[in-house]
C-alpha atoms as a PDB file:
ATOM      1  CA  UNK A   1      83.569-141.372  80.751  1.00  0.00           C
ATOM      2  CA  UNK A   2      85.945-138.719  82.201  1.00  0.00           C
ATOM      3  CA  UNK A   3      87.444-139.263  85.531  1.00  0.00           C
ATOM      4  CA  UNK A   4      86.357-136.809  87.852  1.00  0.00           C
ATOM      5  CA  UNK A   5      88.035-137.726  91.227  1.00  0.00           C
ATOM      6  CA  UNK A   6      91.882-136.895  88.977  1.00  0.00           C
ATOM      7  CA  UNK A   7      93.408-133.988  91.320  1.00  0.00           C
ATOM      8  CA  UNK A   8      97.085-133.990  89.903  1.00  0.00           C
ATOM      9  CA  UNK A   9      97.841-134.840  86.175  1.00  0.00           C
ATOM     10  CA  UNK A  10     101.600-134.319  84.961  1.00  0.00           C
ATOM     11  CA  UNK A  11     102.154-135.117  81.427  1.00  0.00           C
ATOM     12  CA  UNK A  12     105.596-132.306  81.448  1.00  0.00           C
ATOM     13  CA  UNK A  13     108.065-133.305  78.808  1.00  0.00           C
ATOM     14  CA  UNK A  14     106.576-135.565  76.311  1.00  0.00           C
ATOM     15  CA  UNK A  15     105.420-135.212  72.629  1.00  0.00           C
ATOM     16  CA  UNK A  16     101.668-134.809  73.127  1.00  0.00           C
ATOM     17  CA  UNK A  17      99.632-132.976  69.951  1.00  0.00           C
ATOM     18  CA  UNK A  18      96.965-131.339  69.752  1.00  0.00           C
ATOM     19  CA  UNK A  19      94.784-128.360  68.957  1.00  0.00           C
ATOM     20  CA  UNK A  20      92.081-128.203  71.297  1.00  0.00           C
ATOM     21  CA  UNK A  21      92.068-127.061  75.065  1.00  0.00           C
ATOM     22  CA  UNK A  22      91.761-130.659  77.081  1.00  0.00           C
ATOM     23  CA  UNK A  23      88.420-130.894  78.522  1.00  0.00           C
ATOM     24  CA  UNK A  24      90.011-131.772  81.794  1.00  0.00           C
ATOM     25  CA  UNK A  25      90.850-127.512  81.714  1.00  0.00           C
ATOM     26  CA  UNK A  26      86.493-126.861  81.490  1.00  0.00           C
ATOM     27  CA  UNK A  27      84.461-125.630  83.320  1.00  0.00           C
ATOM     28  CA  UNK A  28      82.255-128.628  84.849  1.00  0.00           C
ATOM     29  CA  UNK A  29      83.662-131.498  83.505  1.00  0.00           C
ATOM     30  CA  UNK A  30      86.039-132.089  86.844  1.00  0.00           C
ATOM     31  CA  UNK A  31      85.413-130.843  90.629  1.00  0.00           C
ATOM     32  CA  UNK A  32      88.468-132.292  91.695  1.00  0.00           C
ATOM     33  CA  UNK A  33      91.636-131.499  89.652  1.00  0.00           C
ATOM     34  CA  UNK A  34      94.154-129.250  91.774  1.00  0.00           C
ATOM     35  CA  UNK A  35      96.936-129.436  89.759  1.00  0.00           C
ATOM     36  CA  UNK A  36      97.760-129.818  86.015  1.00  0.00           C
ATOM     37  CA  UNK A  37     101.299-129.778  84.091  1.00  0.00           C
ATOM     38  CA  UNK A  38     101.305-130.281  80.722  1.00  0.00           C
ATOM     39  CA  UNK A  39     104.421-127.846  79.853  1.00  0.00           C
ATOM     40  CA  UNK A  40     107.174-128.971  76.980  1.00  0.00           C
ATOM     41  CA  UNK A  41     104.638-130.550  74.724  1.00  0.00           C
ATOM     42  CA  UNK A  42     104.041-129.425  70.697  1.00  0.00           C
ATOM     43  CA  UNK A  43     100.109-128.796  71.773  1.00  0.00           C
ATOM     44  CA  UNK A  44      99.830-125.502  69.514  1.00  0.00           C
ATOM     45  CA  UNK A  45      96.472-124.365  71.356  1.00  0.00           C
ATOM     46  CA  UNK A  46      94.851-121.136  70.290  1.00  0.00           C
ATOM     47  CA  UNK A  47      93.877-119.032  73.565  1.00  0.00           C
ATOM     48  CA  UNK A  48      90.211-117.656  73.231  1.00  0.00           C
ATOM     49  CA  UNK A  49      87.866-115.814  74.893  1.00  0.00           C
ATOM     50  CA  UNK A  50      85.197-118.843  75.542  1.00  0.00           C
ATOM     51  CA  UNK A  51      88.353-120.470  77.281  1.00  0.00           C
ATOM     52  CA  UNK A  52      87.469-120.823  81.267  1.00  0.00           C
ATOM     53  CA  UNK A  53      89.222-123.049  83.721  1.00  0.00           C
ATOM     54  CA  UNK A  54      87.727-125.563  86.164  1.00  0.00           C
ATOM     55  CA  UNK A  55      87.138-123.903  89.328  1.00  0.00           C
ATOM     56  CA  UNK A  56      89.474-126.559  91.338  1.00  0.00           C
ATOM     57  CA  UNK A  57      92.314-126.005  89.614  1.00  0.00           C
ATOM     58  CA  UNK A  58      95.316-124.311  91.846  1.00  0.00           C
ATOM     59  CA  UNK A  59      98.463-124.810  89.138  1.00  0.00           C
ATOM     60  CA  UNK A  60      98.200-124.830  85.665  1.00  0.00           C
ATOM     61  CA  UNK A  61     102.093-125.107  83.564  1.00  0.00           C
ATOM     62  CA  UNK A  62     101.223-124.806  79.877  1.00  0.00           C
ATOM     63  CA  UNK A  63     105.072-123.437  79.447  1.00  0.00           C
ATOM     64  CA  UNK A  64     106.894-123.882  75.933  1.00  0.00           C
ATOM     65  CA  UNK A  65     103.280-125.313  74.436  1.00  0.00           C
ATOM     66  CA  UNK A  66     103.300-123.595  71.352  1.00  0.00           C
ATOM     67  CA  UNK A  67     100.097-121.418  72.802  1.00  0.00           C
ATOM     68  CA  UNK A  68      98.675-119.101  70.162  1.00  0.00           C
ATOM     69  CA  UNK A  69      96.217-116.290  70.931  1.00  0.00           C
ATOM     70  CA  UNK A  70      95.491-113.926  73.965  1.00  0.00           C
ATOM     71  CA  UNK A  71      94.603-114.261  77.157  1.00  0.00           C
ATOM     72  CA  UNK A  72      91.518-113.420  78.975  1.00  0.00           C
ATOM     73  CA  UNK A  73      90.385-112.742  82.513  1.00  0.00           C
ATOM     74  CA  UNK A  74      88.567-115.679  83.060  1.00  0.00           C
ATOM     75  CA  UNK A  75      92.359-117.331  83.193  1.00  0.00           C
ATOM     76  CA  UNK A  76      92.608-115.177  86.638  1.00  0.00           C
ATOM     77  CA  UNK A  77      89.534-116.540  88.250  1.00  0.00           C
ATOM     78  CA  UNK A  78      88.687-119.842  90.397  1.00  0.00           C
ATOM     79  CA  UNK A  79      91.400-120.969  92.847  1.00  0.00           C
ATOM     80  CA  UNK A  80      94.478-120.274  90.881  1.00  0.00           C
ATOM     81  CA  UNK A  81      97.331-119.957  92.556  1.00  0.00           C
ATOM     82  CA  UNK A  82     100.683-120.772  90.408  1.00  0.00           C
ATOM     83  CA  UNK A  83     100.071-120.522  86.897  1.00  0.00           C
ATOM     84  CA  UNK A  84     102.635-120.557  83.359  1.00  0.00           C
ATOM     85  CA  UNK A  85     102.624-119.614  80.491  1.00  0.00           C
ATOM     86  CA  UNK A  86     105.533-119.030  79.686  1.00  0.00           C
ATOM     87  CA  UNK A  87     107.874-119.069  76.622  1.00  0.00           C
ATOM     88  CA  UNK A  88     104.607-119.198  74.347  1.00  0.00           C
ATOM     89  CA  UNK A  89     103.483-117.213  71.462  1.00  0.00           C
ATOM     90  CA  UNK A  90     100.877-115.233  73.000  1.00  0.00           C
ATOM     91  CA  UNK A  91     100.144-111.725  71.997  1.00  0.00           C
ATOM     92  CA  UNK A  92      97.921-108.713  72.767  1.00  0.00           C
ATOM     93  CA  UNK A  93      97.698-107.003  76.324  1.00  0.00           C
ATOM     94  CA  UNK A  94      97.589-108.708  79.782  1.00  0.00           C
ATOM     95  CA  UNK A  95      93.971-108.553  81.064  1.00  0.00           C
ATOM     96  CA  UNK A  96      92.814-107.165  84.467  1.00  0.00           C
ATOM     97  CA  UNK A  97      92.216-110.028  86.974  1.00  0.00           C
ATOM     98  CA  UNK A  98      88.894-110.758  88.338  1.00  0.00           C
ATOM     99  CA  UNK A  99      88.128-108.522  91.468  1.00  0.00           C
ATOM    100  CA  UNK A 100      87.350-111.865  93.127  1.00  0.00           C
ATOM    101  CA  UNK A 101      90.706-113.319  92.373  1.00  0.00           C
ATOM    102  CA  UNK A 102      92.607-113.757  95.704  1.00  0.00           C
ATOM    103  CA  UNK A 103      94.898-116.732  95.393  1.00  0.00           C
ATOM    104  CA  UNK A 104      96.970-116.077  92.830  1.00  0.00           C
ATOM    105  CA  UNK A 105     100.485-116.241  94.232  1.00  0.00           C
ATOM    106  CA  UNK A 106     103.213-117.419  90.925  1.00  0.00           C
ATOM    107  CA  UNK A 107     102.692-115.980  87.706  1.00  0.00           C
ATOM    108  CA  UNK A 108     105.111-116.485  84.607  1.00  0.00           C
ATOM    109  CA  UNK A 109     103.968-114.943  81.337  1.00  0.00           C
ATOM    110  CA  UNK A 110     107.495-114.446  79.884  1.00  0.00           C
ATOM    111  CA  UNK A 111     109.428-114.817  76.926  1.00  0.00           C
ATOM    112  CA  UNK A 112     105.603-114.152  74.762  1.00  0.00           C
ATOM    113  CA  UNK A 113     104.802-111.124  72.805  1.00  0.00           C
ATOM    114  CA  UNK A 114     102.532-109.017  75.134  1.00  0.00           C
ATOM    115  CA  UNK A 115     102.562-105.350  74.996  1.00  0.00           C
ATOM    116  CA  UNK A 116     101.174-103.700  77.992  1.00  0.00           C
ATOM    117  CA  UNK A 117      97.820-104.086  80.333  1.00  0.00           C
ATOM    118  CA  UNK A 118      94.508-104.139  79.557  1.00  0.00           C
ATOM    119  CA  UNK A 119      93.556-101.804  82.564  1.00  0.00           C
ATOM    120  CA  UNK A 120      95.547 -99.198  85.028  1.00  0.00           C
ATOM    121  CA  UNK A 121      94.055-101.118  87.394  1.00  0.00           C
ATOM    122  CA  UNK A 122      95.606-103.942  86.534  1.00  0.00           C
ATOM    123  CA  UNK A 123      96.918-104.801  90.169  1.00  0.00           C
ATOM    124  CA  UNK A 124      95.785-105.517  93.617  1.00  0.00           C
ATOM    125  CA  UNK A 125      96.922-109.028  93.564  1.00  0.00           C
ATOM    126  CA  UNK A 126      97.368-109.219  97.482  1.00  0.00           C
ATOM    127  CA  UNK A 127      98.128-112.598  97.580  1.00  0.00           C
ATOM    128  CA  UNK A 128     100.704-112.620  94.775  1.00  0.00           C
ATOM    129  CA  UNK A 129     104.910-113.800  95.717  1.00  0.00           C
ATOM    130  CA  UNK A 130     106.393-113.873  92.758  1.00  0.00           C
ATOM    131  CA  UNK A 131     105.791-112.444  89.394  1.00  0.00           C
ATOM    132  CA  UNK A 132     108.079-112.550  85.564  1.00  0.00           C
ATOM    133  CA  UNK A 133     106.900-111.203  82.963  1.00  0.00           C
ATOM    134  CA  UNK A 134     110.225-110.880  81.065  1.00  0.00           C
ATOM    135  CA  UNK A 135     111.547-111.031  77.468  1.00  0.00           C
ATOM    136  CA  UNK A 136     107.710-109.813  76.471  1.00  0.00           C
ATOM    137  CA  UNK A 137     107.350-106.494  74.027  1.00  0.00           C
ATOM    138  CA  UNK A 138     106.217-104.038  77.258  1.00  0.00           C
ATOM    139  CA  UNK A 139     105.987-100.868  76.548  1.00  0.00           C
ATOM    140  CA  UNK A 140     106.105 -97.286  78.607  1.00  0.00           C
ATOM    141  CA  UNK A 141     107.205 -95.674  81.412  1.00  0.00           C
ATOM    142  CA  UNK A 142     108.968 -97.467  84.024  1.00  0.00           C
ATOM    143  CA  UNK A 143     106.960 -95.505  86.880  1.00  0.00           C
ATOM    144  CA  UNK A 144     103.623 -96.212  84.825  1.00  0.00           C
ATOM    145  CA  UNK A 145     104.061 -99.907  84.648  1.00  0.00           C
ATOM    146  CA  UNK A 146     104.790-100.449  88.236  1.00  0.00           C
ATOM    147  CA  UNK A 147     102.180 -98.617  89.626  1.00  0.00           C
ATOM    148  CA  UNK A 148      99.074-100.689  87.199  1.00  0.00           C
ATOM    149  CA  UNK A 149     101.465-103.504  89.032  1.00  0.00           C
ATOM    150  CA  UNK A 150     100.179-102.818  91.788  1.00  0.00           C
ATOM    151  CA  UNK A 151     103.347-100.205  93.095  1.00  0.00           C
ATOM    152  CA  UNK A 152     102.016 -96.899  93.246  1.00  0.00           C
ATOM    153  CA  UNK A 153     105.157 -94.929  94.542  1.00  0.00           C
ATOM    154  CA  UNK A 154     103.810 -91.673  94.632  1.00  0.00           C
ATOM    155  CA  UNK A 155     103.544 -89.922  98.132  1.00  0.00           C
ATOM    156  CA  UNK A 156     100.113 -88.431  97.829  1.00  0.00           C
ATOM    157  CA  UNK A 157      98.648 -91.504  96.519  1.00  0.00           C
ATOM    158  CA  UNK A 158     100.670 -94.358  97.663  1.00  0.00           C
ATOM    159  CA  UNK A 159      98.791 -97.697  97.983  1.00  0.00           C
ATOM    160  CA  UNK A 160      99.117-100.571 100.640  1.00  0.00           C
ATOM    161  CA  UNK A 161     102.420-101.974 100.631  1.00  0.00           C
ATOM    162  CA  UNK A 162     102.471-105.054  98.245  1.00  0.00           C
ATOM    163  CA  UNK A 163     104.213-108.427  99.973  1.00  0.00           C
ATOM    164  CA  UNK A 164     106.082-109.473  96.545  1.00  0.00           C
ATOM    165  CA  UNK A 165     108.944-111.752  96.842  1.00  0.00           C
ATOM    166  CA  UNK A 166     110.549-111.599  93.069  1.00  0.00           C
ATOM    167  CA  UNK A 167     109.337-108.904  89.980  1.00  0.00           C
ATOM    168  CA  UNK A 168     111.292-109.306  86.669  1.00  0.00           C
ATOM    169  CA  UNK A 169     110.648-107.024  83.964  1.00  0.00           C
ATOM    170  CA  UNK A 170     113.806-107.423  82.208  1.00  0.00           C
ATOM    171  CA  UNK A 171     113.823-107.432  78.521  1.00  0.00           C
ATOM    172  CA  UNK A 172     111.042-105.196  77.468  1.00  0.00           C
ATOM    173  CA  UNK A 173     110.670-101.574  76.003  1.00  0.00           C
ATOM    174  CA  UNK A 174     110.601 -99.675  79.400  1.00  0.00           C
ATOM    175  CA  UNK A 175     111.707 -96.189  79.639  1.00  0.00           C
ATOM    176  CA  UNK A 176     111.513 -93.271  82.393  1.00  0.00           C
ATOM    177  CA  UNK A 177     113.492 -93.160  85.494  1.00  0.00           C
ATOM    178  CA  UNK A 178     112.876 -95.781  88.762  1.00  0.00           C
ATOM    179  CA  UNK A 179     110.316 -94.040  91.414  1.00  0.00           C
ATOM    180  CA  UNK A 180     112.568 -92.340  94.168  1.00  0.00           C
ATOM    181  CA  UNK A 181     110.075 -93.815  96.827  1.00  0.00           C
ATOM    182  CA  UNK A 182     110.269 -97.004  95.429  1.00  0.00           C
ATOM    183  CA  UNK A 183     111.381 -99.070  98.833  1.00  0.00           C
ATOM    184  CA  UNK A 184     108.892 -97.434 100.265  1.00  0.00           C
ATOM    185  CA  UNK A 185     106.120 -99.358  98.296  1.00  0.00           C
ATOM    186  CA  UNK A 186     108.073-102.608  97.707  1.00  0.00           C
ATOM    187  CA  UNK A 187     109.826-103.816 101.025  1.00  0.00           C
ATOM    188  CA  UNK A 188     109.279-107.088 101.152  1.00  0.00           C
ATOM    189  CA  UNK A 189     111.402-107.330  97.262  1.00  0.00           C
ATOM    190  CA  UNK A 190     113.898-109.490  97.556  1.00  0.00           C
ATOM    191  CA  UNK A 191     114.776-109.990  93.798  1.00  0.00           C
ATOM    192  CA  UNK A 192     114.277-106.762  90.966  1.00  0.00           C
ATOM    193  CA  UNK A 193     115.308-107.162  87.668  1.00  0.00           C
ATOM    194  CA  UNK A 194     115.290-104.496  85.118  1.00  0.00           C
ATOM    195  CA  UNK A 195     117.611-105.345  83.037  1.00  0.00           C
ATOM    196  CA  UNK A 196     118.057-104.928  79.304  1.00  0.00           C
ATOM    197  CA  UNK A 197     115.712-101.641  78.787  1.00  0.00           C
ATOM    198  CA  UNK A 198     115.935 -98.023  78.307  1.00  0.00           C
ATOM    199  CA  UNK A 199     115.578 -96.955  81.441  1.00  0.00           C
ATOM    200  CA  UNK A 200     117.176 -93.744  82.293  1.00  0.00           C
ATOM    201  CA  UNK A 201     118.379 -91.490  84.985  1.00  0.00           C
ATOM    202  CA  UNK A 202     120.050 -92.098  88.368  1.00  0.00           C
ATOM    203  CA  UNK A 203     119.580 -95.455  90.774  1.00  0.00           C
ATOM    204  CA  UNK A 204     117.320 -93.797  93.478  1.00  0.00           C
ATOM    205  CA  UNK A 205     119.082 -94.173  97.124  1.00  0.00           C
ATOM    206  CA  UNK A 206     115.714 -95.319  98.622  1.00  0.00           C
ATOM    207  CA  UNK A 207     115.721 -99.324  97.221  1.00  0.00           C
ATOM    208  CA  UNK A 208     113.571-102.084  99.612  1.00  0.00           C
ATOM    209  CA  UNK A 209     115.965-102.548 101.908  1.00  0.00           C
ATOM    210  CA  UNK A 210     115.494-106.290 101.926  1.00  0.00           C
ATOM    211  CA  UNK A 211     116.581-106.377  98.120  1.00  0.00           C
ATOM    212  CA  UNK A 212     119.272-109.199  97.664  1.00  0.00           C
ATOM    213  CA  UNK A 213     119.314-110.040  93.753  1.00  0.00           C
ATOM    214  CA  UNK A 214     119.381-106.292  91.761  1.00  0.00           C
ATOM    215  CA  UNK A 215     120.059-106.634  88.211  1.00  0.00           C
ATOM    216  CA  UNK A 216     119.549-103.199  86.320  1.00  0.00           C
ATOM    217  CA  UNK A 217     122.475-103.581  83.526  1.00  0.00           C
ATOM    218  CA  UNK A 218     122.032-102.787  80.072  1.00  0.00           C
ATOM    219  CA  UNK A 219     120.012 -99.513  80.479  1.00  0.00           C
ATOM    220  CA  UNK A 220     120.919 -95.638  80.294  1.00  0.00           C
ATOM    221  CA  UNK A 221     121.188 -95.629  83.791  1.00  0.00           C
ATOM    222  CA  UNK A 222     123.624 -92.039  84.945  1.00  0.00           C
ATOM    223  CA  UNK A 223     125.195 -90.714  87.991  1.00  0.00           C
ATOM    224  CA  UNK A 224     126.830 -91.995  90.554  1.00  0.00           C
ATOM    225  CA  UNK A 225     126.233 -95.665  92.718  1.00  0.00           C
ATOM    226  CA  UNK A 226     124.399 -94.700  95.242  1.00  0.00           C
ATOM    227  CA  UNK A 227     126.234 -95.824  98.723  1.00  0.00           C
ATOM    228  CA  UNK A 228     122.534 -97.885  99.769  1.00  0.00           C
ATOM    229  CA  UNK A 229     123.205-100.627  97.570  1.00  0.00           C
ATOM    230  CA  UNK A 230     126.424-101.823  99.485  1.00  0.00           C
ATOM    231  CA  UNK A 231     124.644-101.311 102.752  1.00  0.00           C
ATOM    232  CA  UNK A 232     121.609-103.400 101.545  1.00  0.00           C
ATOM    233  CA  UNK A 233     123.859-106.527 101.975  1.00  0.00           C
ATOM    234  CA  UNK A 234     122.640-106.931  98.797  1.00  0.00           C
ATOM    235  CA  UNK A 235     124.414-110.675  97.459  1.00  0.00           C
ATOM    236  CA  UNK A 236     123.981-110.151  93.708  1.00  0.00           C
ATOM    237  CA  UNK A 237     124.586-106.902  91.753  1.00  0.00           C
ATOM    238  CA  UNK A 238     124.615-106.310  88.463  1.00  0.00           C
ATOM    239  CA  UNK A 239     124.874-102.985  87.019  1.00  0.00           C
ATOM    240  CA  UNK A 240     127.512-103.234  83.872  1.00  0.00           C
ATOM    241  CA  UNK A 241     126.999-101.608  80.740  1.00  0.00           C
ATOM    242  CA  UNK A 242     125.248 -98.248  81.824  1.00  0.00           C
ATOM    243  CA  UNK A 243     126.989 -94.799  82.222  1.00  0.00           C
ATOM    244  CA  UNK A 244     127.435 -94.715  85.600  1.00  0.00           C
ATOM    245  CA  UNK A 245     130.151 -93.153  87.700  1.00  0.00           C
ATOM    246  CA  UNK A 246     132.398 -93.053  90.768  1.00  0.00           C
ATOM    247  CA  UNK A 247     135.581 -93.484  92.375  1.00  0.00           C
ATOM    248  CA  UNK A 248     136.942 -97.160  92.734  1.00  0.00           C
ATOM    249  CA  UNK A 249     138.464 -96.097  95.910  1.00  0.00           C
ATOM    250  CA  UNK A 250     135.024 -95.138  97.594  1.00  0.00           C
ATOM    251  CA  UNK A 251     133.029 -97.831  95.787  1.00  0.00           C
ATOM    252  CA  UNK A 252     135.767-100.528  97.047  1.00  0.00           C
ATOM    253  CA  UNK A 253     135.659 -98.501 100.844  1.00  0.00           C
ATOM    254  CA  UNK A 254     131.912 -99.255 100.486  1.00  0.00           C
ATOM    255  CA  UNK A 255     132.504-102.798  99.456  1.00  0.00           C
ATOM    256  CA  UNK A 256     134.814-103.202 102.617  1.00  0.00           C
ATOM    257  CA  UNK A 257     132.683-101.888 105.220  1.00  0.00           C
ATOM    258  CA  UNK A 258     129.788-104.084 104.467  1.00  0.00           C
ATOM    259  CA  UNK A 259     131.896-106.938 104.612  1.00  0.00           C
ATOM    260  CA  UNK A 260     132.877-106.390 108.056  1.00  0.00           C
ATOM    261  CA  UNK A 261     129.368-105.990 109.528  1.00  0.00           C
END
């Protein structure tokens, strides 16, 4: 008989088998479970389409489980709120959510082999903090990709401002240039990391001005460093290996008068 009054099960770390989705992840076969971390553990599940979680569940850690398949956007609905998958072997393109998914507020779906979104209206995730999809296979313009994200930067269309904490797209297959407007549509980003793409032409001056961890090296970025990102009192940032210019005497003038505010 299953237990249906379990709300937290942690099984992290241990070397737990299996092929088959747990019935403690269905549907109706538990009204209480909140919480479930079963991450580290040789489970080699196959992701399916039939594949829906119990309605209770709030935090679901499935990271480095040997996870096969794709994902659907059943995964979305329910009261999800922190959920990874990460450093899996999932594949395809990340579905739309739900538009009845509101609590969603952690997601980790890196270091898998997705290739884009399902949908250009991919985002809207209101609720949403934090978000990594890094060391995936993503493909297309920069500009493109944040705005199915949820960051439309244009100014004739520009959506409500989304209250992200943390976006990492580093390691993918971006190109383009980064939006000019983009602290206009992102201020409450306090860590960006594009790192390790092709993304190409200048670092726009207009950055979220509460950015503090900016890592854009090992791209095609040119030009010079704009004079924002020393007055953003910004604590980490990382721009090597690029083919960008300026004048150590300016950039280290820049450095100085920050540090005396």
């Amino acid at each position: 008989m299953l237990n249906k009054t379990l709300q937290l099960l942690v099984l992290s770390g241990n070397n737990i088998t299996g092929r088959d989705l747990p019935e403690c992840f269905a549907l109706h076969n538990f009204t209480k479970i909140q919480s479930v971390s079963m991450s580290d553990n040789p489970l080699s599940i196959t992701l399916n389409a039939d594949i829906q979680l119990a309605p209770s569940i709030s935090m679901l850690h499935l990271s480095a489980c040997n996870l096969t398949g794709s994902l659907n956007d059943k995964v979305f609905e329910g009261l999800i709120n922190d959920l990874d998958l990460s450093h899996n072997h999932l594949v395809g393109q990340i579905p739309a959510k739900p538009p009845n998914v509101t609590n969603l507020a952690y997601l980790d779906l890196s270091n898998n082999h997705f290739t884009g979104f399902d949908s250009d209206q991919w985002g809207s995730f209101t609720s949403l903090k934090e978000i990594n999809l890094s060391r995936n296979s993503i493909a297309g313009d920069v500009e493109s990709v944040l705005r199915i994200l949820g960051l439309n930067c244009t100014t004739s269309t520009r959506l409500p401002l989304v209250q992200w904490w943390s976006l990492d797209l580093s390691y993918n297959k971006l190109v383009g240039q980064i939006p000019p407007s983009l602290g206009e549509c992102a201020n409450d980003l306090h860590i960006l990391s594009l790192n390790h793409n092709n993304i190409t032409g200048a670092i726009p001056q207009n950055l979220p001005r509460n950015i503090m961890l900016l890592f854009l090296d090992d791209n095609q970025l040119k030009g010079e460093i704009p004079a924002s990102l020393f007055t953003n009192f910004s604590t980490v940032l990382e721009l090597s290996y690029n083919e960008l210019e300026g004048d150590l005497k300016i950039l280290f003038s820049f450095l100085q008068s920050t540090s005396n505010l």
